[in-house]
Protein backbone atom coordinates (compact mmCIF):
# COMPACT_ATOMS: atom_id res chain seq x y z
CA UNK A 1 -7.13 -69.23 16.17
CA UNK A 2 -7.35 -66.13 18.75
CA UNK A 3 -4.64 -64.12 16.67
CA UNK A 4 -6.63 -65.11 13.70
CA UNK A 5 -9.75 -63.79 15.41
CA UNK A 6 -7.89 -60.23 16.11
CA UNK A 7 -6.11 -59.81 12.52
CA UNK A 8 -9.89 -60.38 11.48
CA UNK A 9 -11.64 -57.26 14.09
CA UNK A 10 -8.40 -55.38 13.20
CA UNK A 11 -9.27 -55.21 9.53
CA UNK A 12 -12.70 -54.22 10.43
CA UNK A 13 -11.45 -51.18 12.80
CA UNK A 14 -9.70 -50.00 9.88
CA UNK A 15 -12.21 -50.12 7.37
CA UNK A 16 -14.87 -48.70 9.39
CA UNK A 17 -12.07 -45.78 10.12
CA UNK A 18 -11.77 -45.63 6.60
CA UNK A 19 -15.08 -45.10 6.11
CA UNK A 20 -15.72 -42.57 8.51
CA UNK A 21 -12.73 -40.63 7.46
CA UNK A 22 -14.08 -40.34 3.95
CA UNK A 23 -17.65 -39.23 5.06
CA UNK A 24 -16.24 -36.81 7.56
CA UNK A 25 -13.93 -34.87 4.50
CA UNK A 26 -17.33 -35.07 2.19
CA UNK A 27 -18.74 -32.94 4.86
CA UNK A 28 -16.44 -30.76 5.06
CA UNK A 29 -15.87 -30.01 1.38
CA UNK A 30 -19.60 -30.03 0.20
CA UNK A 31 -21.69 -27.74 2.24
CA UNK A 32 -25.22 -28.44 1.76
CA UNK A 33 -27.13 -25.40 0.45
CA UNK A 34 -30.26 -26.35 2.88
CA UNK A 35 -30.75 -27.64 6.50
CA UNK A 36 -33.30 -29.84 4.89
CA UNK A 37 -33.25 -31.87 1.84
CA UNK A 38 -35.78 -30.06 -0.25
CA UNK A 39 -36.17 -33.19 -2.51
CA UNK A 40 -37.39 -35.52 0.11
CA UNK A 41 -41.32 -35.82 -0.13
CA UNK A 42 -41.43 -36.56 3.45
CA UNK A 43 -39.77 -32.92 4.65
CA UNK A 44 -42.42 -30.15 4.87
CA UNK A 45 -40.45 -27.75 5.13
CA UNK A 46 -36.26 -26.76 4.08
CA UNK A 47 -34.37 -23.27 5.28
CA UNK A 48 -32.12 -22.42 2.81
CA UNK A 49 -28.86 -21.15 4.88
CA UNK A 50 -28.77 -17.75 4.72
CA UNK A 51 -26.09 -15.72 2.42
CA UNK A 52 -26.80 -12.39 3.75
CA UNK A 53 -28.06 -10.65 7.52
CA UNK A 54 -31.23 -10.27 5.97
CA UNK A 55 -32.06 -13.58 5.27
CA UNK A 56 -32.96 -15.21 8.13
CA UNK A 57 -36.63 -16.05 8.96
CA UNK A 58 -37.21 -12.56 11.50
CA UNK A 59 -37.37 -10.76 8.08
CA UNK A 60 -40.40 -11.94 7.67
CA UNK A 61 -41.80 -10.08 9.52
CA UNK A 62 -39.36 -7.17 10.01
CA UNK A 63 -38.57 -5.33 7.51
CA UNK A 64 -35.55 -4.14 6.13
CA UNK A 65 -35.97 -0.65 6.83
CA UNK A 66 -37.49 -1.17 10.56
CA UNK A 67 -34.72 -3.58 11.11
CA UNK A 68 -32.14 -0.81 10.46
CA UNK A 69 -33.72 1.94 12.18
CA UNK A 70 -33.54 -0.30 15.45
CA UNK A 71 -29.91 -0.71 14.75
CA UNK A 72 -29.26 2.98 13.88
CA UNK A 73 -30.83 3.70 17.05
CA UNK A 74 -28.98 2.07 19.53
CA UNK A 75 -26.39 3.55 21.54
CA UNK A 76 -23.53 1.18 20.38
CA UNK A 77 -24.28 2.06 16.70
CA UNK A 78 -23.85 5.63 17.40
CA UNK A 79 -20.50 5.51 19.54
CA UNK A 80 -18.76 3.61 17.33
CA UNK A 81 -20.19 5.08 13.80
CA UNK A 82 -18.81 8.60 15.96
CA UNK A 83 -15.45 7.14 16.79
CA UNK A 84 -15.04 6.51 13.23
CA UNK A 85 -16.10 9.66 12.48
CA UNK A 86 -13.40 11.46 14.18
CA UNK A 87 -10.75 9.67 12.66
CA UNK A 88 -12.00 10.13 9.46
CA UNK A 89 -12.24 14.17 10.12
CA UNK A 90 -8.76 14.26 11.62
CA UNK A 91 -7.75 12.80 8.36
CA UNK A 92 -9.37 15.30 6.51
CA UNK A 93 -7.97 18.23 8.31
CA UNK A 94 -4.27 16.83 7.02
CA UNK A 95 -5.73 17.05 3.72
CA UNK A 96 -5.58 13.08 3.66
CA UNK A 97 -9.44 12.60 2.99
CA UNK A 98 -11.98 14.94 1.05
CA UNK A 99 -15.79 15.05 0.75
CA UNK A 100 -14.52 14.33 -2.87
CA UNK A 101 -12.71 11.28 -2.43
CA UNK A 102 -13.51 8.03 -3.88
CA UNK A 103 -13.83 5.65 -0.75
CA UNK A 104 -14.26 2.47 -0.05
CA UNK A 105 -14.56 0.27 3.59
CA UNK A 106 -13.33 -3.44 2.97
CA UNK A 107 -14.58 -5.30 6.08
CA UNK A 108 -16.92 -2.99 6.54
CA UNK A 109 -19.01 -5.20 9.01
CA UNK A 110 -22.35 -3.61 9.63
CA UNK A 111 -21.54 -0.49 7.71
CA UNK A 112 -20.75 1.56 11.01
CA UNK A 113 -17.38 3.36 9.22
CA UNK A 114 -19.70 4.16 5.75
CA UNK A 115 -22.22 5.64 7.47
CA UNK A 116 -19.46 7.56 8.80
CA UNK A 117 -17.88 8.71 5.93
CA UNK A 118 -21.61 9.66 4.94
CA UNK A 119 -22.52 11.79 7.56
CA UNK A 120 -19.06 13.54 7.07
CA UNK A 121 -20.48 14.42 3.27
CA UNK A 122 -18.09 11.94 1.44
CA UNK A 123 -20.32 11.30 -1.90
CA UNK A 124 -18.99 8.36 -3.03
CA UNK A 125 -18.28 5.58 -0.60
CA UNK A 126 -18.64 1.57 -0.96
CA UNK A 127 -19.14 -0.80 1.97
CA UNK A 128 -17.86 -4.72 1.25
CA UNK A 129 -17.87 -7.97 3.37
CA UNK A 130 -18.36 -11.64 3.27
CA UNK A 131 -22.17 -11.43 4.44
CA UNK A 132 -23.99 -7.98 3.23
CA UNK A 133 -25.67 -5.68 5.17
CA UNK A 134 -28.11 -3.31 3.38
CA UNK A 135 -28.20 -0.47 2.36
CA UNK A 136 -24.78 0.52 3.70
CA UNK A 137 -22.88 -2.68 2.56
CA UNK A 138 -22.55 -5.03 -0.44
CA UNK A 139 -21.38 -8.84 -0.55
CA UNK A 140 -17.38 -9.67 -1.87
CA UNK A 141 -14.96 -11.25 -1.29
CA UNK A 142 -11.81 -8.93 0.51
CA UNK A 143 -9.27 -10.73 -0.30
CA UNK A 144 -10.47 -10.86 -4.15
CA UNK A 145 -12.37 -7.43 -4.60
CA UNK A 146 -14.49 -7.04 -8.18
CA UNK A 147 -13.20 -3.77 -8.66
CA UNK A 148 -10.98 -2.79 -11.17
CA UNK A 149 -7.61 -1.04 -10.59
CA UNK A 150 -7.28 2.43 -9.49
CA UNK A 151 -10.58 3.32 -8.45
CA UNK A 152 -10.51 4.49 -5.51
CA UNK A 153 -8.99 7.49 -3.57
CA UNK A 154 -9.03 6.67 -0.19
CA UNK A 155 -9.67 2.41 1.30
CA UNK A 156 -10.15 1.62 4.93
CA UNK A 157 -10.14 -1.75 7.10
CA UNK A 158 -11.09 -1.45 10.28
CA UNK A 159 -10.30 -5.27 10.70
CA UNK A 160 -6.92 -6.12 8.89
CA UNK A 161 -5.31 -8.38 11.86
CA UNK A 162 -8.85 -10.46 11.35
CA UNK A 163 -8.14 -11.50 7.20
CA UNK A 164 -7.44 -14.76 5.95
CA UNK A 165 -4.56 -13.88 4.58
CA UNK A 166 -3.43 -10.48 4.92
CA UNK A 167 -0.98 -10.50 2.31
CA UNK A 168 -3.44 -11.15 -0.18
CA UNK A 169 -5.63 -8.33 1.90
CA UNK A 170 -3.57 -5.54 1.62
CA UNK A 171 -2.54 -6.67 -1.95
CA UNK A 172 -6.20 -5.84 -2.77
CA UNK A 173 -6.69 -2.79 -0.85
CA UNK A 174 -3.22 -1.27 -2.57
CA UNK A 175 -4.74 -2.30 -5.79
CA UNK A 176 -7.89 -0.66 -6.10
CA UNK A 177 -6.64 2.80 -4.60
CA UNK A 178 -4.36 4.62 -7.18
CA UNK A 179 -1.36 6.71 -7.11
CA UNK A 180 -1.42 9.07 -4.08
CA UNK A 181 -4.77 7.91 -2.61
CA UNK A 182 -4.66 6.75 1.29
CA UNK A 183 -4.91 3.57 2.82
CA UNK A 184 -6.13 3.36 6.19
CA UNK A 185 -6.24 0.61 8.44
CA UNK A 186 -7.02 -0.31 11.82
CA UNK A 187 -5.58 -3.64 14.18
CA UNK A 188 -5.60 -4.16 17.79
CA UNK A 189 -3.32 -2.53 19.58
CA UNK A 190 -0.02 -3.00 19.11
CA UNK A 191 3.44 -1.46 19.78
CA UNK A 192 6.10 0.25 17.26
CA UNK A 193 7.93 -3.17 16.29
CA UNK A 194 4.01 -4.80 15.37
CA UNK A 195 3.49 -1.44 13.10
CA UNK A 196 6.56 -2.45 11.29
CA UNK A 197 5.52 -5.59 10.64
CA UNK A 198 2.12 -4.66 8.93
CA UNK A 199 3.74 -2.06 6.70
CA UNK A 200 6.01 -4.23 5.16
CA UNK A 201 2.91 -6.18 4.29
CA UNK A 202 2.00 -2.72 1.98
CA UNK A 203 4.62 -2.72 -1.74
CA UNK A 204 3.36 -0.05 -2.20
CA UNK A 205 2.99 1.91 -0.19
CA UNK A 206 4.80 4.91 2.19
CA UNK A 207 4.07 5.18 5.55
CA UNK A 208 2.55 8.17 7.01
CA UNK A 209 1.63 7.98 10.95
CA UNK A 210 0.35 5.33 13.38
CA UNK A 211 -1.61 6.54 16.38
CA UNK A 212 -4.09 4.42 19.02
CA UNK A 213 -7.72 5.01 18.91
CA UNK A 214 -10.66 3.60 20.47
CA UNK A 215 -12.55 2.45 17.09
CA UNK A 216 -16.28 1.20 17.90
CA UNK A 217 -15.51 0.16 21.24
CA UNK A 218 -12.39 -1.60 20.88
CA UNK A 219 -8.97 -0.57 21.81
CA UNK A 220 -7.16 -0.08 18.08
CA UNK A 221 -4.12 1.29 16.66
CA UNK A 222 -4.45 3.00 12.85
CA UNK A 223 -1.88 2.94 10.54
CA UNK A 224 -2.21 5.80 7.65
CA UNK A 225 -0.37 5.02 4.28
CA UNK A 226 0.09 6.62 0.72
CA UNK A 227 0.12 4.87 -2.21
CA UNK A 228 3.15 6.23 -3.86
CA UNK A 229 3.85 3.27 -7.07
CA UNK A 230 1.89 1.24 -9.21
């Protein structure tokens, strides 16, 4: 009767397990779009979760152009849109980078390395990343960019080592910037063998120098390529 008794509670266990399992992958794959069901006639109030740094509930009552002049402002901002700004003039002085150039920043986080290229009197320069920032940076996806082939003279990451899937990355960024355009990008520091390794990631692509930098704060090494083949 006792082993009866278990078979029974064991068949339980695993159904309840089961269960749980299931619920816990419905989780996962369906993200709700709301902290609050909005359809419930009991909930006052839903907060949609935010798709950008400007949706969240302080913008209310900041707006977007005080919010960025806070940011501008602050010491951080400065030092690191200024360590990108060196790097950006050192290219130019090797002729790698011109006030002319078509330019883009994929991972461009805040927007520290547009405003940048900016200040330094590049005229045409696109910011992308998962989550926008405004004005300096636009929502998209880096490792599926909506841009078409070829448009671009000169892409920088200052975040490669952080992508998804780098291959797919760097497939992108070689895309986009045509035949004899620059690709710059920036991973924690690293030694001669770990260089290697992230320009064979680059078809192609030739590789022209890699050099350590301090990049907003952080202890990087750049690598500097030129698209040579489509």
């Amino acid at each position: 009767m006792e082993k009866h008794v278990q078979a029974f509670l064991h068949k339980i266990s695993y159904c309840f397990i089961t269960i749980a399992t299931i619920t816990l992958l419905l989780i996962i794959l369906q993200t709700p779009e709301t902290c609050v069901d909005p359809y419930n006639p009991h909930t006052k109030f839903h907060h949609r979760f935010p798709k950008s740094t400007c949706d969240y509930k302080h913008r209310v009552y900041t707006s977007l152009e005080k919010r960025n002049k806070r940011l501008w402002a602050t010491s951080a901002w400065s030092h690191a849109v200024q360590s990108y700004l060196n790097v950006f003039q050192e290219l130019q002085s090797n002729n790698l980078l011109s006030n002319l150039s078509h330019s883009f920043v994929v991972s461009a986080g805040a927007g520290q390395a547009v405003m940048a290229l900016k200040n330094m009197g590049v005229t045409e320069v696109i910011g992308v990343e998962i989550i926008d920032s405004p004005p300096l940076v636009s929502r998209a996806d880096p490792h599926s960019l909506p841009f078409f082939d070829d448009v671009f003279d000169f892409g920088f990451s200052p975040f490669l080592d952080r992508a998804l899937f780098p291959g797919r990355y760097v497939s992108e960024l070689e895309r986009t910037v045509n035949v004899g355009g620059v690709c710059l990008v920036a991973v924690e520091e690293c030694g001669p063998q770990e260089v290697d390794e992230i320009v064979k990631l680059f078809k192609k692509s030739q590789y022209v120098e890699a050099k350590n930098e301090t990049l907003a704060g952080e202890k990087m090494t750049r690598i500097t390529l030129k698209v040579i083949k489509r």
